[in-house]
N, C-alpha and C. Protein backbone atom coordinates (compact mmCIF):
# COMPACT_ATOMS: atom_id res chain seq x y z
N UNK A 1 43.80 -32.50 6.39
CA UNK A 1 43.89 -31.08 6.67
C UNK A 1 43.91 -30.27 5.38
N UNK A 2 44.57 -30.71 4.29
CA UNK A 2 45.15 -30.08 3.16
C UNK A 2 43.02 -30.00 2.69
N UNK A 3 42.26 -30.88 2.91
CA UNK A 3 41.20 -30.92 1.79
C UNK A 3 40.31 -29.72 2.67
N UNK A 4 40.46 -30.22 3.83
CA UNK A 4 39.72 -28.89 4.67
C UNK A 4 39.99 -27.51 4.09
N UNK A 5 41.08 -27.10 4.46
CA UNK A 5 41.70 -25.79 3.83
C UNK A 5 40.90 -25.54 2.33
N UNK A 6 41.46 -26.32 1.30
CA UNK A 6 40.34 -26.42 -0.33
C UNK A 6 39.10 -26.47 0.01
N UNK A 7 38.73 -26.80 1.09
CA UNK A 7 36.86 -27.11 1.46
C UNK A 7 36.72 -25.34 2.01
N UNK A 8 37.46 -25.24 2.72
CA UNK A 8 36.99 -23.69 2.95
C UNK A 8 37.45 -22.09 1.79
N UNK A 9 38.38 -22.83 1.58
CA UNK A 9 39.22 -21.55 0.15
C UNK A 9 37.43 -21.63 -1.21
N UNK A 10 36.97 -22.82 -1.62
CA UNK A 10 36.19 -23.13 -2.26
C UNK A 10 35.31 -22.34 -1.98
N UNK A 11 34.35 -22.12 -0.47
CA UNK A 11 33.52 -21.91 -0.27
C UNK A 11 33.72 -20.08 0.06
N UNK A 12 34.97 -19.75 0.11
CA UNK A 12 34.90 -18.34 0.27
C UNK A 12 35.21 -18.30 -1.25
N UNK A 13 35.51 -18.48 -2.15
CA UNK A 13 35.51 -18.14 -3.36
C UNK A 13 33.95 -18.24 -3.83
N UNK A 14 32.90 -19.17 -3.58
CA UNK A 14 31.52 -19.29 -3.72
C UNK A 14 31.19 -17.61 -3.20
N UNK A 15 31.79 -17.40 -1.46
CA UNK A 15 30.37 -16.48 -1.11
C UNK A 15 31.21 -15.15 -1.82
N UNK A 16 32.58 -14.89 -2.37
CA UNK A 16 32.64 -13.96 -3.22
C UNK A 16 31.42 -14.02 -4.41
N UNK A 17 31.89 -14.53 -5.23
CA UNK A 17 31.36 -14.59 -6.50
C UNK A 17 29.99 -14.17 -6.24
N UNK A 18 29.17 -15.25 -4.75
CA UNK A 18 27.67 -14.44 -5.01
C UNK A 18 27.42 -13.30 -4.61
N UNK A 19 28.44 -12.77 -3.83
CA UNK A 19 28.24 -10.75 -3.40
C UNK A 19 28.26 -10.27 -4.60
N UNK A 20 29.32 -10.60 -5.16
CA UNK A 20 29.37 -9.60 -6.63
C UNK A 20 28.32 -10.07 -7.76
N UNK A 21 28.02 -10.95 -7.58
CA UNK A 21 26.60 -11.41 -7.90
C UNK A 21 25.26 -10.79 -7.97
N UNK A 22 24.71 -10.77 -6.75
CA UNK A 22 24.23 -9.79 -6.42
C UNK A 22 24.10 -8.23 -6.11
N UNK A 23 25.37 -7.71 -6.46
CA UNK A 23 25.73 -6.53 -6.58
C UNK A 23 25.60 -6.10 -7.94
N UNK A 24 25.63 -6.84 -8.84
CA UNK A 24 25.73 -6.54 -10.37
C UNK A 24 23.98 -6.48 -10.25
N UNK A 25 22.90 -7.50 -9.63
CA UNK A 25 21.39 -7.34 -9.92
C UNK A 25 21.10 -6.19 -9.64
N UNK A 26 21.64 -6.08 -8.25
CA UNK A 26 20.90 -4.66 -7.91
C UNK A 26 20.91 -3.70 -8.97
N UNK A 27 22.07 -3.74 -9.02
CA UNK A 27 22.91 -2.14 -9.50
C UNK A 27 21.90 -2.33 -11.00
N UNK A 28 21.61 -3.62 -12.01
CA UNK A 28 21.02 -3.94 -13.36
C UNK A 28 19.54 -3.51 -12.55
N UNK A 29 19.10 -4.19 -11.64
CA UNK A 29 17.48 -3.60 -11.54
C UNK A 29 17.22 -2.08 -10.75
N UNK A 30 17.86 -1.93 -10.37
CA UNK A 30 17.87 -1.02 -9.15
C UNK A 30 17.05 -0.72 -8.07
N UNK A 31 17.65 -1.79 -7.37
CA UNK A 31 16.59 -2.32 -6.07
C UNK A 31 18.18 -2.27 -5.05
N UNK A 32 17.70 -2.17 -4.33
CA UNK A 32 18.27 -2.50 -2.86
C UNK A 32 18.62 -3.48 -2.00
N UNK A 33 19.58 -4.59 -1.17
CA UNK A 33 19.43 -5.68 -0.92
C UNK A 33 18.42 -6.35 -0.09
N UNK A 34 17.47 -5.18 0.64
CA UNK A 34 16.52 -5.69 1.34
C UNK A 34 14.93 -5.58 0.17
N UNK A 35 15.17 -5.28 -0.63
CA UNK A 35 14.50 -5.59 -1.99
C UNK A 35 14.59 -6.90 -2.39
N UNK A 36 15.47 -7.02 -3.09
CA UNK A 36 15.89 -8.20 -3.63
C UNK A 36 15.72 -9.72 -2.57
N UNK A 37 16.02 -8.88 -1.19
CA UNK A 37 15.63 -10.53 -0.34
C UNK A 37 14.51 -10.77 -0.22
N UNK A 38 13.74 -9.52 0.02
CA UNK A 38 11.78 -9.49 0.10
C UNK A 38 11.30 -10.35 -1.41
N UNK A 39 11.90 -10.68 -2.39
CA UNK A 39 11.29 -11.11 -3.63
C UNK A 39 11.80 -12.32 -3.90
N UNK A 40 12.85 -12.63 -2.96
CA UNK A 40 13.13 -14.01 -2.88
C UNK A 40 12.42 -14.45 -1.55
N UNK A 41 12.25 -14.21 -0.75
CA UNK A 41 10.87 -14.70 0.02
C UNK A 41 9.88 -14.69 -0.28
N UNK A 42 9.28 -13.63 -1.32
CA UNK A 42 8.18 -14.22 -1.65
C UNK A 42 7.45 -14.92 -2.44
N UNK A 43 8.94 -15.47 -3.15
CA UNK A 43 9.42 -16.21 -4.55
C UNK A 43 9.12 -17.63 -3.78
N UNK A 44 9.77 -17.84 -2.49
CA UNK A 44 9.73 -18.76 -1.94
C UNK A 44 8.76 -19.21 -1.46
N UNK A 45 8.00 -18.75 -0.87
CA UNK A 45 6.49 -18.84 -0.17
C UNK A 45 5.79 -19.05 -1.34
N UNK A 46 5.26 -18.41 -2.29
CA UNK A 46 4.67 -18.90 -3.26
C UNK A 46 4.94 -20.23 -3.87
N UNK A 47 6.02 -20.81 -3.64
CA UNK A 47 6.76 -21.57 -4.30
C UNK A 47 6.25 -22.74 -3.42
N UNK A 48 5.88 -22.81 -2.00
CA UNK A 48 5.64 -23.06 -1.10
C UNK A 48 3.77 -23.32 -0.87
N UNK A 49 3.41 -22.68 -1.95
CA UNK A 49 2.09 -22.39 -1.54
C UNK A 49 1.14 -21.09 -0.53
N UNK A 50 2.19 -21.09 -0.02
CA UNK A 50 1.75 -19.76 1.21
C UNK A 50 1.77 -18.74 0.89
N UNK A 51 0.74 -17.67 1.45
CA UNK A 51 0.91 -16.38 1.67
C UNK A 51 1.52 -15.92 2.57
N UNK A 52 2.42 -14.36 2.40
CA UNK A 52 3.19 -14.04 3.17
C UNK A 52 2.73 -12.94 3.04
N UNK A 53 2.06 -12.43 4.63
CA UNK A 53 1.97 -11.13 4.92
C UNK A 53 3.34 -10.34 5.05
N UNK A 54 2.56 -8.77 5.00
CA UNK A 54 3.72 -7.80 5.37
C UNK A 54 4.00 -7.84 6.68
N UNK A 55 3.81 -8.52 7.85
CA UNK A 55 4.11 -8.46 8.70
C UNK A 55 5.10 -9.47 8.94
N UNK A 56 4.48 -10.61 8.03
CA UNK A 56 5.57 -11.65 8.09
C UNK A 56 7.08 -11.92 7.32
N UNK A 57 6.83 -10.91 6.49
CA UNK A 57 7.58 -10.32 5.46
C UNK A 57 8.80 -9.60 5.98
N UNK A 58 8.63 -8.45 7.04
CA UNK A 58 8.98 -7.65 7.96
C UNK A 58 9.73 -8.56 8.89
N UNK A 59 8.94 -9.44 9.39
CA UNK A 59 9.90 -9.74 10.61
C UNK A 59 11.27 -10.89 9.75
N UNK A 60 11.10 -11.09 8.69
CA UNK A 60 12.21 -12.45 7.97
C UNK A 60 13.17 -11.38 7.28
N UNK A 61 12.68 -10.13 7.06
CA UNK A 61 13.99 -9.33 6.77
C UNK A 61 14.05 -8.09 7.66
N UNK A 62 13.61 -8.34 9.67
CA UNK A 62 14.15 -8.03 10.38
C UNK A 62 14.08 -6.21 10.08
N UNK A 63 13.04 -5.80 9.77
CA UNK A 63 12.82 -4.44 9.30
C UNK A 63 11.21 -4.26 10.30
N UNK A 64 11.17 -2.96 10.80
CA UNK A 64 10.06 -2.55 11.17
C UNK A 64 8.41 -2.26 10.02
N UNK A 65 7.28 -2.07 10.62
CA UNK A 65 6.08 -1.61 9.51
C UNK A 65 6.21 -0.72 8.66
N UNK A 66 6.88 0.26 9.03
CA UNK A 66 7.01 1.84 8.83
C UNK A 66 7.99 1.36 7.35
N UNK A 67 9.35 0.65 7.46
CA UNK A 67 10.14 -0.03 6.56
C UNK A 67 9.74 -0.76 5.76
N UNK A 68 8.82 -1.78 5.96
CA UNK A 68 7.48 -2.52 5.69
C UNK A 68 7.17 -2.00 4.59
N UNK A 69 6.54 -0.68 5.02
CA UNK A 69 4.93 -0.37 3.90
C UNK A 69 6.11 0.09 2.77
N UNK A 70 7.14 0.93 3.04
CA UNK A 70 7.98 1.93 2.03
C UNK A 70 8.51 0.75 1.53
N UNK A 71 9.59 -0.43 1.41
CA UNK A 71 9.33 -1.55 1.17
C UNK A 71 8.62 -1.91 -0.02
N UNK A 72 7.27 -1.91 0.39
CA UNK A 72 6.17 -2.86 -0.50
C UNK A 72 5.90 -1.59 -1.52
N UNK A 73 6.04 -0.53 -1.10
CA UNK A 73 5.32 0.55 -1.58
C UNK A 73 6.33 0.65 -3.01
N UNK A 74 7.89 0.64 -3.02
CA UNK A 74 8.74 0.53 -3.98
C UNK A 74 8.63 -0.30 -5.00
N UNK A 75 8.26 -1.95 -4.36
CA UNK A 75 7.71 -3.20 -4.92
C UNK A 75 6.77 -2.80 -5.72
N UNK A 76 5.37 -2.73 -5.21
CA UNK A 76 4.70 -2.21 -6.30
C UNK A 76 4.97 -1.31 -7.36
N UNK A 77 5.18 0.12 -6.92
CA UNK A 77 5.51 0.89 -8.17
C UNK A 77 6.14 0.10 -9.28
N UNK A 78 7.42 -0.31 -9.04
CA UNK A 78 8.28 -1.27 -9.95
C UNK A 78 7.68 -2.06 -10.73
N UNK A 79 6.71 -2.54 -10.16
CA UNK A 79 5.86 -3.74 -10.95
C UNK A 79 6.36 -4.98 -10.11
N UNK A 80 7.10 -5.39 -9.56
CA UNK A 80 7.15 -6.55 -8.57
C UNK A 80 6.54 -7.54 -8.03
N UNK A 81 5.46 -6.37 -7.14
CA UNK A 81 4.66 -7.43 -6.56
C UNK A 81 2.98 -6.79 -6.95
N UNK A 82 2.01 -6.97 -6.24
CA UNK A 82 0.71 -6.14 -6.08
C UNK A 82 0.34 -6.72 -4.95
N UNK A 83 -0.54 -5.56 -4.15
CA UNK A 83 -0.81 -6.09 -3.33
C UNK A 83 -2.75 -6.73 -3.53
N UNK A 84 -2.55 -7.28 -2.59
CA UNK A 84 -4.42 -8.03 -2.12
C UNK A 84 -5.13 -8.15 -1.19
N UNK A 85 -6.23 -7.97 -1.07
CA UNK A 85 -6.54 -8.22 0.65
C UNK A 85 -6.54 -8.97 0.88
């Protein structure tokens, strides 16, 4: 019982550290968290080999087209991503 308890104290001390984690990127790049997840998906997919449409993009961070394009549209400016046909 005692290691359980340390197995879970451990792992909420982990998902602290990575909020504030990621709170320090944003705030250093200044992106948004549905930024920052869109570029780790597509960090991943590439990583993966695949292309990831904006549609497919959209539905893995659960955001509409309209959210979508403004989204990609930020990405680019930034320098992030580019888009392709």
């Amino acid at each position: 019982r005692a290691i359980a308890v340390d197995v879970l104290n451990a792992l909420r001390d982990y998902r602290v550290s990575e909020q504030a984690m990621r709170r320090r990127t944003r705030s250093s790049m200044g992106m948004g968290e549905k930024d920052l997840l869109a570029l780790r998906y597509l960090f991943e997919a590439e990583a993966a080999g695949k292309v990831m449409k904006p549609k497919d993009l959209g539905d893995r961070l659960g955001i509409t087209s309209a959210s979508m394009t403004t989204l990609i549209d930020r990405l680019v400016e930034s320098g992030h991503v580019r888009r392709e046909p």
